[in-house]
Protein backbone atom coordinates (compact mmCIF):
# COMPACT_ATOMS: atom_id res chain seq x y z
CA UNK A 1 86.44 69.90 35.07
CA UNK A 2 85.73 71.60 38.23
CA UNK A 3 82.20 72.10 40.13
CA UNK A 4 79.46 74.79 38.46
CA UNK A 5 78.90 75.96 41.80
CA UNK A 6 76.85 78.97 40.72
CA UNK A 7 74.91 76.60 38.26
CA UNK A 8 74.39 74.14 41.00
CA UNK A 9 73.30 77.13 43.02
CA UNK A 10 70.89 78.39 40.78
CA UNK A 11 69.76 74.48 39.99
CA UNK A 12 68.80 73.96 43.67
CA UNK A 13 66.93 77.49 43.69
CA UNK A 14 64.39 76.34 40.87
CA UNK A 15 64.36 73.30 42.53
CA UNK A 16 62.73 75.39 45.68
CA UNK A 17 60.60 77.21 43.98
CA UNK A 18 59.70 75.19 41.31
CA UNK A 19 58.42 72.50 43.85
CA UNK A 20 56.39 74.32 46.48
CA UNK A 21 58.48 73.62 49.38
CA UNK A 22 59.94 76.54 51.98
CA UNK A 23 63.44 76.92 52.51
CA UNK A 24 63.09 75.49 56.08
CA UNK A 25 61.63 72.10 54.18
CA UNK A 26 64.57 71.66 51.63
CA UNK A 27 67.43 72.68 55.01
CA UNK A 28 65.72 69.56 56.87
CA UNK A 29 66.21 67.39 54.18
CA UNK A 30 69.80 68.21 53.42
CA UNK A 31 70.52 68.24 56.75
CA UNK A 32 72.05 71.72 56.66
CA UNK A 33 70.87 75.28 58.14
CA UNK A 34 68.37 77.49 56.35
CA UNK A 35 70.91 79.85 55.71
CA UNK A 36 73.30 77.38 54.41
CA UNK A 37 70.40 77.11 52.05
CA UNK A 38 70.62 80.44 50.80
CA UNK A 39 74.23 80.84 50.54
CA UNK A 40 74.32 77.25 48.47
CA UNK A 41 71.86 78.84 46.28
CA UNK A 42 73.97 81.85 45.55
CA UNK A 43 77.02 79.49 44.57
CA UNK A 44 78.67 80.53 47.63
CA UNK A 45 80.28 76.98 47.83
CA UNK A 46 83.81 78.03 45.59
CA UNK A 47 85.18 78.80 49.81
CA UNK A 48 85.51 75.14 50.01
CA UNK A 49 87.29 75.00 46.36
CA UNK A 50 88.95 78.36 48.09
CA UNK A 51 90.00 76.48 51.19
CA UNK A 52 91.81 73.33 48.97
CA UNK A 53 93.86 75.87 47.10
CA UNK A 54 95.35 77.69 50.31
CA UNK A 55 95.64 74.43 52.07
CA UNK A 56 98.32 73.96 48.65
CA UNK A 57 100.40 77.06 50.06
CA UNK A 58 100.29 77.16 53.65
CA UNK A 59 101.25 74.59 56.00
CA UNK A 60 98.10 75.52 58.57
CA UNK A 61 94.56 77.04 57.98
CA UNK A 62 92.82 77.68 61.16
CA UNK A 63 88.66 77.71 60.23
CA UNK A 64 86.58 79.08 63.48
CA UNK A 65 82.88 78.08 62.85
CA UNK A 66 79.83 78.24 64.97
CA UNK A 67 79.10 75.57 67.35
CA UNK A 68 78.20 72.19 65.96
CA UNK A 69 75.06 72.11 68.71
CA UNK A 70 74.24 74.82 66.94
CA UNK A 71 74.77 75.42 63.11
CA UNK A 72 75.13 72.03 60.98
CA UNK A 73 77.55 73.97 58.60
CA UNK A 74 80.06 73.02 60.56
CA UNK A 75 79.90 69.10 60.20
CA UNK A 76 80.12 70.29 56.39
CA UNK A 77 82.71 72.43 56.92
CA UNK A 78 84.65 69.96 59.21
CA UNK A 79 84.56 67.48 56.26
CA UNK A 80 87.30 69.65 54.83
CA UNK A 81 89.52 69.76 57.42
CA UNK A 82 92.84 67.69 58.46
CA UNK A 83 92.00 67.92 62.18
CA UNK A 84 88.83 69.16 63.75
CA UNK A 85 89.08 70.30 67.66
CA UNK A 86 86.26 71.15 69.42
CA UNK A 87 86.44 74.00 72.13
CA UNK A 88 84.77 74.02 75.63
CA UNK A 89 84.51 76.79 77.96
CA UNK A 90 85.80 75.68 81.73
CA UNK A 91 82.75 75.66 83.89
CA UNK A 92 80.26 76.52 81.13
CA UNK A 93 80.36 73.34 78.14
CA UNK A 94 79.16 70.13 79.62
CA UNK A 95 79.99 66.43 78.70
CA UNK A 96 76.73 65.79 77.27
CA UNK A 97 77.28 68.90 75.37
CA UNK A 98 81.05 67.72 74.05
CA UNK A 99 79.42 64.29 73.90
CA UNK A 100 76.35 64.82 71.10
CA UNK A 101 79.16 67.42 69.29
CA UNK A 102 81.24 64.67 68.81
CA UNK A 103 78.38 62.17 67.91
CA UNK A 104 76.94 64.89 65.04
CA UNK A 105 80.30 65.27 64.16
CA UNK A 106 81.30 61.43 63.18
CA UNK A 107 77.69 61.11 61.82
CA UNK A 108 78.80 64.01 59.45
CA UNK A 109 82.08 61.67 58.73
CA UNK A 110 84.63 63.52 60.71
CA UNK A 111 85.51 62.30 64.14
CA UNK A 112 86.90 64.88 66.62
CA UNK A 113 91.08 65.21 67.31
CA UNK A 114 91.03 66.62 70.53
CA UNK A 115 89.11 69.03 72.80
CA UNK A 116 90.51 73.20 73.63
CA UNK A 117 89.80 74.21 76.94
CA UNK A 118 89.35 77.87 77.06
CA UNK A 119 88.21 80.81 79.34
CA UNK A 120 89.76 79.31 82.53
CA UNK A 121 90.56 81.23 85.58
CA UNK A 122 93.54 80.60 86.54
CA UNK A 123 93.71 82.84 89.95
CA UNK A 124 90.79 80.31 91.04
CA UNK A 125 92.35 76.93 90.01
CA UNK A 126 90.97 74.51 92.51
CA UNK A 127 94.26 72.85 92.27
CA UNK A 128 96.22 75.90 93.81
CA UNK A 129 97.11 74.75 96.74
CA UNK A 130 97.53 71.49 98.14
CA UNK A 131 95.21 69.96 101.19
CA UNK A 132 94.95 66.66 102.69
CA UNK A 133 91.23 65.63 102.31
CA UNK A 134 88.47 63.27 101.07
CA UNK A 135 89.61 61.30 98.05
CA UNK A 136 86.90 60.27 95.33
CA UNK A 137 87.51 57.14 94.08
CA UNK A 138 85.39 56.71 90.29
CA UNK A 139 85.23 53.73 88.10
CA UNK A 140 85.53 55.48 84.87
CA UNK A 141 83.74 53.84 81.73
CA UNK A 142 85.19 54.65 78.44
CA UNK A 143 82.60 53.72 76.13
CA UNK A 144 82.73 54.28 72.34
CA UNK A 145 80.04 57.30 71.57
CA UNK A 146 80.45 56.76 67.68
CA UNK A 147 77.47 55.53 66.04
CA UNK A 148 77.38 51.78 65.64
CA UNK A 149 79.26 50.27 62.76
CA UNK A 150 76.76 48.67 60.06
């Protein structure tokens, strides 16, 4: 029998009300985004049931959502998904940026695939043309930034 979402929609709505807590309260708690909220309560969840159906007659769905930094939709969303890339914008995103992304991320139960780089200039690629100069040597340290195993 598939999901009531409008039922569960309209459950979780009397739930709000019914209990005295604001919308901001009840997001917290979830773990999701005040308007998440609203669109839950509306039944708004059938695009995930949506999503599995396509996924049966096309070979790739591309989903674009907002930031993970900044909307935690998209660890929900991301859930849903065969492979989940995040993008960074060259000489704008930082590590510690891509870095907590991919820590909400696996916290949410999806781990990153890979990273997009995007919006580079490639008329001032530092790589361009080739000088003899000072050499950086770096001891790189690949630890593990997944939360700890239980």
């Amino acid at each position: 029998m598939p999901l009531q979402y409008d039922e569960i929609g309209r459950r979780l709505k009397a739930f709000r009300l019914g209990s005295g807590l604001t919308a901001e309260e009840i997001a917290q708690r979830m773990g999701i985004s005040r308007t998440a909220l609203y669109r839950f309560e509306k039944g708004e969840l059938a695009k995930i049931e949506v999503l599995e159906k396509l996924s049966e007659q096309y070979d790739l769905i591309v989903i674009d959502t907002p930031p993970v930094l900044v909307a935690a939709d998209t660890a929900i969303v991301a859930t849903h998904a065969g492979t989940v890339l995040l993008v960074a914008r060259a000489n704008l995103s930082t590590m510690g940026e891509l870095k907590e992304s991919t820590r909400r991320l696996a916290l949410g139960g999806r781990a990153a695939t890979g990273v997009l780089l995007n919006a580079m200039e490639m008329d001032k690629r530092a790589y361009s043309s080739y000088k003899y100069g000072r050499y950086r040597y770096t001891n790189y340290n690949y630890e593990s930034i997944l939360p700890e195993e239980q």
